[in-house]
C-alpha atoms as a PDB file:
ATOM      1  CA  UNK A   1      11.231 -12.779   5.067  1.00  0.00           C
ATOM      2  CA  UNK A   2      10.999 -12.455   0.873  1.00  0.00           C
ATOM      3  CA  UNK A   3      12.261 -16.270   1.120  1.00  0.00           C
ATOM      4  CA  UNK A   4       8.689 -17.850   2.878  1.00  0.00           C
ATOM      5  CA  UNK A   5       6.389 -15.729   0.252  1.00  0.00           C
ATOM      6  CA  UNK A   6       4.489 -17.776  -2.320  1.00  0.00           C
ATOM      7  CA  UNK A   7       3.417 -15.443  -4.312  1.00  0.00           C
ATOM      8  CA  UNK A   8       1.686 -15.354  -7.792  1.00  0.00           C
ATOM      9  CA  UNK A   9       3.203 -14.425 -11.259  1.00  0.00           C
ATOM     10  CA  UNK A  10       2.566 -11.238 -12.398  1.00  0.00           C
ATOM     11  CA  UNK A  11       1.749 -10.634 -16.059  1.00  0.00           C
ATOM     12  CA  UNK A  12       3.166  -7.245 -16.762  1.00  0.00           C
ATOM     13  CA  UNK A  13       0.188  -5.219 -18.741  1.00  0.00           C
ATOM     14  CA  UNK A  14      -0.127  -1.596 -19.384  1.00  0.00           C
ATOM     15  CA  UNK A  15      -1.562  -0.239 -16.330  1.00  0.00           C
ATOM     16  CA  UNK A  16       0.998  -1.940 -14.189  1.00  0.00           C
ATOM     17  CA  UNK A  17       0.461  -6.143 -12.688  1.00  0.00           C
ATOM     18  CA  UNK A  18      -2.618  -8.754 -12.943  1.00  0.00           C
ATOM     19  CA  UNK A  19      -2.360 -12.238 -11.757  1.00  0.00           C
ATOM     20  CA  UNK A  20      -4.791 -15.045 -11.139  1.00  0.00           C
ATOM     21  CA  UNK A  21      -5.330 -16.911  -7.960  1.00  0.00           C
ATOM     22  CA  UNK A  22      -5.791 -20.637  -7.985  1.00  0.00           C
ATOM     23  CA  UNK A  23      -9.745 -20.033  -7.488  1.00  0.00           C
ATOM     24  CA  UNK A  24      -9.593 -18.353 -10.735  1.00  0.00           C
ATOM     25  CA  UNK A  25      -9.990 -15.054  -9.145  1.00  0.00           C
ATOM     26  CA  UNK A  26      -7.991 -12.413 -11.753  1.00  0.00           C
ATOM     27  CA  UNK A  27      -6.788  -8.775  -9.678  1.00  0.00           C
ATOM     28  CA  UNK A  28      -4.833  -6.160 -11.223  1.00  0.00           C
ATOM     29  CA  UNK A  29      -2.161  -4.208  -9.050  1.00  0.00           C
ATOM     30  CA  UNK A  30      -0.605  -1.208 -10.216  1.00  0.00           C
ATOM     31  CA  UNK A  31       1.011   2.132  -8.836  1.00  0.00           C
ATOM     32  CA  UNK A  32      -0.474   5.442  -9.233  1.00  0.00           C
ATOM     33  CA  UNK A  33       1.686   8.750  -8.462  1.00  0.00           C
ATOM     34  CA  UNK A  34       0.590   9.897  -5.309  1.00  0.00           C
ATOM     35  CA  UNK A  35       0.060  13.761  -4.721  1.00  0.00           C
ATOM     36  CA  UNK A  36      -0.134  13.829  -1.275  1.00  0.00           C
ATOM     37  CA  UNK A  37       3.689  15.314  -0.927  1.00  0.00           C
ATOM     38  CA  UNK A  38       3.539  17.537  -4.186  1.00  0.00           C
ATOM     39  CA  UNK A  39       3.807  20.713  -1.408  1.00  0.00           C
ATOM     40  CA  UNK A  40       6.976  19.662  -0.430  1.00  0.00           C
ATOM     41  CA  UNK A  41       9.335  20.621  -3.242  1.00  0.00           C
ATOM     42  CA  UNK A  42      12.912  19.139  -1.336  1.00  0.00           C
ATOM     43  CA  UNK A  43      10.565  15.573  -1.970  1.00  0.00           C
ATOM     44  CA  UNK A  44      11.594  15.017  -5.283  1.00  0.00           C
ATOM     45  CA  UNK A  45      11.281  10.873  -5.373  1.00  0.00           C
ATOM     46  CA  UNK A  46       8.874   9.334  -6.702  1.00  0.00           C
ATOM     47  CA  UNK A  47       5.905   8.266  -3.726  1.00  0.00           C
ATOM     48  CA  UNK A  48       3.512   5.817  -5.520  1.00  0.00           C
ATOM     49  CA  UNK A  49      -0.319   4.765  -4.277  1.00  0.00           C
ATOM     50  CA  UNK A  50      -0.805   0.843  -4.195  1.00  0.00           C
ATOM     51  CA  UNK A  51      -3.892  -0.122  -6.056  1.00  0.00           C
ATOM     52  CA  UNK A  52      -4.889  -3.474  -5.773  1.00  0.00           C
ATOM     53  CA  UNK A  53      -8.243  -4.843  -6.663  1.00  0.00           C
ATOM     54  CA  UNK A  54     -10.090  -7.705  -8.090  1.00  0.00           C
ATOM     55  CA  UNK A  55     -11.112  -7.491 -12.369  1.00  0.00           C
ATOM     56  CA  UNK A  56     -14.576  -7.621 -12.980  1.00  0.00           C
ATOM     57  CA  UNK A  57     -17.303  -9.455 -10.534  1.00  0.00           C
ATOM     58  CA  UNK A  58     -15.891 -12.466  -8.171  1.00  0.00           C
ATOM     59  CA  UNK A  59     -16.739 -15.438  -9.701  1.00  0.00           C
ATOM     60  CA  UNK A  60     -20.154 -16.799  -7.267  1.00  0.00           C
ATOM     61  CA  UNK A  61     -18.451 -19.726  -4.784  1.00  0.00           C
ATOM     62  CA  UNK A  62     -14.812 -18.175  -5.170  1.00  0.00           C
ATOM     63  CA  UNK A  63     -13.009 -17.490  -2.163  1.00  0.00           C
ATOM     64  CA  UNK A  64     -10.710 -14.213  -1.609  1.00  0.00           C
ATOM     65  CA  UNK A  65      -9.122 -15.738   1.539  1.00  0.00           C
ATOM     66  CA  UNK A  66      -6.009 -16.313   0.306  1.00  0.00           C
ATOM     67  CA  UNK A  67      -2.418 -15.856   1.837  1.00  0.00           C
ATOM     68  CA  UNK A  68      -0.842 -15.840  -1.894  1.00  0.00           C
ATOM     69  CA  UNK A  69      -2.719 -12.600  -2.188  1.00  0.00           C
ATOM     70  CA  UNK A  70      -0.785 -11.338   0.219  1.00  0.00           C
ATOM     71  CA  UNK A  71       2.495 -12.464  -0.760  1.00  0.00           C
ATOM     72  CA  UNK A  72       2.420 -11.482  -4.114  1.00  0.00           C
ATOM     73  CA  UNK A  73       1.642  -7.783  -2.796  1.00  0.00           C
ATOM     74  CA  UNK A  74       3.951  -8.163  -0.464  1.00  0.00           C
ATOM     75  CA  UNK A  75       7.023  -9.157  -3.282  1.00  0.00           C
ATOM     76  CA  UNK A  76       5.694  -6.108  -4.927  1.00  0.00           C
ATOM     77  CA  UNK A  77       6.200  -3.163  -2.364  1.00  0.00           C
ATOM     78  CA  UNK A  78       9.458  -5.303  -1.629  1.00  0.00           C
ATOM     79  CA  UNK A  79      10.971  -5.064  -4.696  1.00  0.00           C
ATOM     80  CA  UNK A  80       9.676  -1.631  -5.559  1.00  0.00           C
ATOM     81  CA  UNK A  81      11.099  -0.003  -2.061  1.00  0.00           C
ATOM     82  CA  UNK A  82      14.409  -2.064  -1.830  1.00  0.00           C
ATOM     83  CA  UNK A  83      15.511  -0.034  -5.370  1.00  0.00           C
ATOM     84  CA  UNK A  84      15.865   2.427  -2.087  1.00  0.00           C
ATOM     85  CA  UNK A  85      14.764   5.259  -4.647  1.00  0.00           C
ATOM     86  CA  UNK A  86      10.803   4.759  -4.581  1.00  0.00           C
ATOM     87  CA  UNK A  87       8.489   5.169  -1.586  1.00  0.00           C
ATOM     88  CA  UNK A  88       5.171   3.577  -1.061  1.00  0.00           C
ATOM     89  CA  UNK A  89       1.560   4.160   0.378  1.00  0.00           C
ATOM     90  CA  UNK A  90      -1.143   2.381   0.756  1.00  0.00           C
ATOM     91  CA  UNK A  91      -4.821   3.979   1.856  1.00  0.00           C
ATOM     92  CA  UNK A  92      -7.313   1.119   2.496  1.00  0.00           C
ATOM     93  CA  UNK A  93     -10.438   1.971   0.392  1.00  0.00           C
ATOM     94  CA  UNK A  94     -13.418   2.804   2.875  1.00  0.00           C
ATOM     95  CA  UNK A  95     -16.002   2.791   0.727  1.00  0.00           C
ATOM     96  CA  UNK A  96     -17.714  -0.377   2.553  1.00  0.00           C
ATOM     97  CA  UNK A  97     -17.117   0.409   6.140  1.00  0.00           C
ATOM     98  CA  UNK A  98     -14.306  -2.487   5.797  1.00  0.00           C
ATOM     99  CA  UNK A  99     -11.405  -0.487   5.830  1.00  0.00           C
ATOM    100  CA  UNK A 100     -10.570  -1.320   9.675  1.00  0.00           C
ATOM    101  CA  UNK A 101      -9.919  -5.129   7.697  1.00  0.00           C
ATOM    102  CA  UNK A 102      -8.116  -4.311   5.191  1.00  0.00           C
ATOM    103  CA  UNK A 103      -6.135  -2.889   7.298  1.00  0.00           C
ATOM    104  CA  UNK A 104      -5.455  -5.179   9.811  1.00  0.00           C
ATOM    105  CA  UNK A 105      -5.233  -7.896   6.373  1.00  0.00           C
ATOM    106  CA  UNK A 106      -2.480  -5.484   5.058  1.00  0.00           C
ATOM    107  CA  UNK A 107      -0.234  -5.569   8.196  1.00  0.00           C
ATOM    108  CA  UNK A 108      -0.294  -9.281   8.218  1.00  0.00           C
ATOM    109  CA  UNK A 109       0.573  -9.338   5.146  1.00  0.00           C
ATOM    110  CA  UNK A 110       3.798  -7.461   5.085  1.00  0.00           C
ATOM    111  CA  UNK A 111       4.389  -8.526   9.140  1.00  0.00           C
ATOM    112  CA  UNK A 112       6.194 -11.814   6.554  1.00  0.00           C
ATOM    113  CA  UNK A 113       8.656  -9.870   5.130  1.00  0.00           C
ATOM    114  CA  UNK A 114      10.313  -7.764   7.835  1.00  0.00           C
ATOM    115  CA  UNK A 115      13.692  -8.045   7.433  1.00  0.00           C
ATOM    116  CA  UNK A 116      14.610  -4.650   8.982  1.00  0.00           C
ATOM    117  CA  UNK A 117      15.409  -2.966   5.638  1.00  0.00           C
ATOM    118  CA  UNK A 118      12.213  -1.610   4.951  1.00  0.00           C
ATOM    119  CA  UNK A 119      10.416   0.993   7.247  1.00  0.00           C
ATOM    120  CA  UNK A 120       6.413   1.151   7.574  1.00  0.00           C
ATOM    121  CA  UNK A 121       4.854   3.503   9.086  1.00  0.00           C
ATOM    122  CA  UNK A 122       1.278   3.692  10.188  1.00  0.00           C
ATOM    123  CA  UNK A 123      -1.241   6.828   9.716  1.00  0.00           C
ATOM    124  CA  UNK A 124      -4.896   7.228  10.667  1.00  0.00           C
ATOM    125  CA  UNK A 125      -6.805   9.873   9.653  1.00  0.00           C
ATOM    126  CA  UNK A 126     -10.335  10.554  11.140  1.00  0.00           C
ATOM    127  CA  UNK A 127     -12.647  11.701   8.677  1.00  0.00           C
ATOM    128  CA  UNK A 128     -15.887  11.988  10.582  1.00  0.00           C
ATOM    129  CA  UNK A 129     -17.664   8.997   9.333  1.00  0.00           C
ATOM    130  CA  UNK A 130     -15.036   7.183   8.855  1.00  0.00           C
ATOM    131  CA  UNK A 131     -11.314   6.239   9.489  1.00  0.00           C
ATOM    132  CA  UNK A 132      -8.755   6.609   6.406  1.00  0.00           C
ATOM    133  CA  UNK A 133      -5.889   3.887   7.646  1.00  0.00           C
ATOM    134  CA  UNK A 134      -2.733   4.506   5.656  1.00  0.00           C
ATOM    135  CA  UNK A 135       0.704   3.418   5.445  1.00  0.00           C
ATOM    136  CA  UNK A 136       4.331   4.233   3.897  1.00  0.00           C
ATOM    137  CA  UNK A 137       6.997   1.783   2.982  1.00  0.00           C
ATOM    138  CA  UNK A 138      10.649   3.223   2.903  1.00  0.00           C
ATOM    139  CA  UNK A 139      13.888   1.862   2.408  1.00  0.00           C
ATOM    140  CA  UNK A 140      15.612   2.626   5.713  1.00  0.00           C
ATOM    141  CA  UNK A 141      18.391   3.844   3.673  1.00  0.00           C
ATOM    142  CA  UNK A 142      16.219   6.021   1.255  1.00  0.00           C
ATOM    143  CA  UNK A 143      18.477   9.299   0.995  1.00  0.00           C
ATOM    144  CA  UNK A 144      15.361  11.528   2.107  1.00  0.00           C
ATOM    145  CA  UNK A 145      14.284   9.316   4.747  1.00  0.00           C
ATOM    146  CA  UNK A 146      13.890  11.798   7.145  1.00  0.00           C
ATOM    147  CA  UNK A 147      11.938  13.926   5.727  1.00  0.00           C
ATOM    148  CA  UNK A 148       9.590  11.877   3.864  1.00  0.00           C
ATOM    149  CA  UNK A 149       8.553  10.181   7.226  1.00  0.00           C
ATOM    150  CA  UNK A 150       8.232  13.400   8.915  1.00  0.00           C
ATOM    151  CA  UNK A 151       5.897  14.849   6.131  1.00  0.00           C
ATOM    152  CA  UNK A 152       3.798  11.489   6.064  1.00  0.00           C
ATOM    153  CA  UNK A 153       3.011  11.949  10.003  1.00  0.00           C
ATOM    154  CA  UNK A 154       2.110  15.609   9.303  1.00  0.00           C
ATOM    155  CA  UNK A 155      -0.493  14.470   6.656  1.00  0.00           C
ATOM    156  CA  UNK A 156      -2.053  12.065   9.134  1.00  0.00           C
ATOM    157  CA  UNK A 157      -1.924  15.050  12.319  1.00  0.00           C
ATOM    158  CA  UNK A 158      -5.529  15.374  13.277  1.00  0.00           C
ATOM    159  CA  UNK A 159      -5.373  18.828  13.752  1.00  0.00           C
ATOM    160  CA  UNK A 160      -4.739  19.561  10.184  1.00  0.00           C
ATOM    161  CA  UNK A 161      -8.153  17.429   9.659  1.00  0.00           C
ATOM    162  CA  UNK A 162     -10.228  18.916  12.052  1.00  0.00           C
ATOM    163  CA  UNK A 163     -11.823  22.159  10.178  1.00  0.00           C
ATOM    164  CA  UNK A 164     -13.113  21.980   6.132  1.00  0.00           C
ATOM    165  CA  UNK A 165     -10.620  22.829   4.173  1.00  0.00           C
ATOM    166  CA  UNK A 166     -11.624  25.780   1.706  1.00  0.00           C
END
């Protein structure tokens, strides 16, 4: 529930969110327009990409386990989805072969806050090499609903990944 969270103050900046954890640790978090439903026309909400990452190098000694991380991302999708207008994904980066712990990191972290009002649904995308994990936050009472979580588990069919696309 939003009620247990702890999480950091944002400072609002251009780009979108930063805040600092109490090891000093400074991340920015932000919302990018996704593209990934642009060939839908009837989807005409907005569907913004979570970014989250941390400013500059971690500071030698300075710990990034931290359950306020969470929260305060968390708050964030919260807020943003319950406006029941906006819908949100998440793709954990797998640049580093840790995307499998991000991801499991991510569902903890928003495992708090079900309430029932907000819809998440899961998507994993084999990509040879590598996994993509991705997710979608909806307001169950988001007016295109339907057919924004129907398009989302279309993007992550397997078939549609299996051959290049030219």
């Amino acid at each position: 529930m939003l009620s247990s969270l702890n999480p950091y103050n944002l400072r609002e900046v251009k780009r979108g969110y930063e805040f600092t954890t109490d090891s000093g640790v400074e991340y920015e978090v932000y919302y990018l327009k996704s593209n990934f439903f642009d060939h839908i026309p009837e989807i005409t909400v907005p569907i913004l990409e979570l970014q989250l990452a941390p400013i500059g190098e971690i500071p030698v000694g300075k710990s990034l386990l931290d359950s306020r991380i969470g929260d305060t991302v968390a708050k964030l999708v919260l807020d943003t989805v319950n406006g029941k207008n906006d819908v949100v994904i998440f793709i954990c980066d797998c640049k580093d072969s840790r995307e499998e712990q991000r991801w499991k990191k991510f569902n903890r972290w928003f495992a708090r806050f079900d309430d029932g009002d907000v819809i998440k649904a899961e998507g994993m995308i084999n990509a040879g090499s590598y996994i993509v994990y991705n997710g979608l936050f909806i307001h169950k009472e988001h007016s295109l609903r339907a057919l924004v979580l129907s398009t989302f588990e279309e993007l992550n069919n397997p078939e549609l990944w299996k051959s290049p696309i030219s």
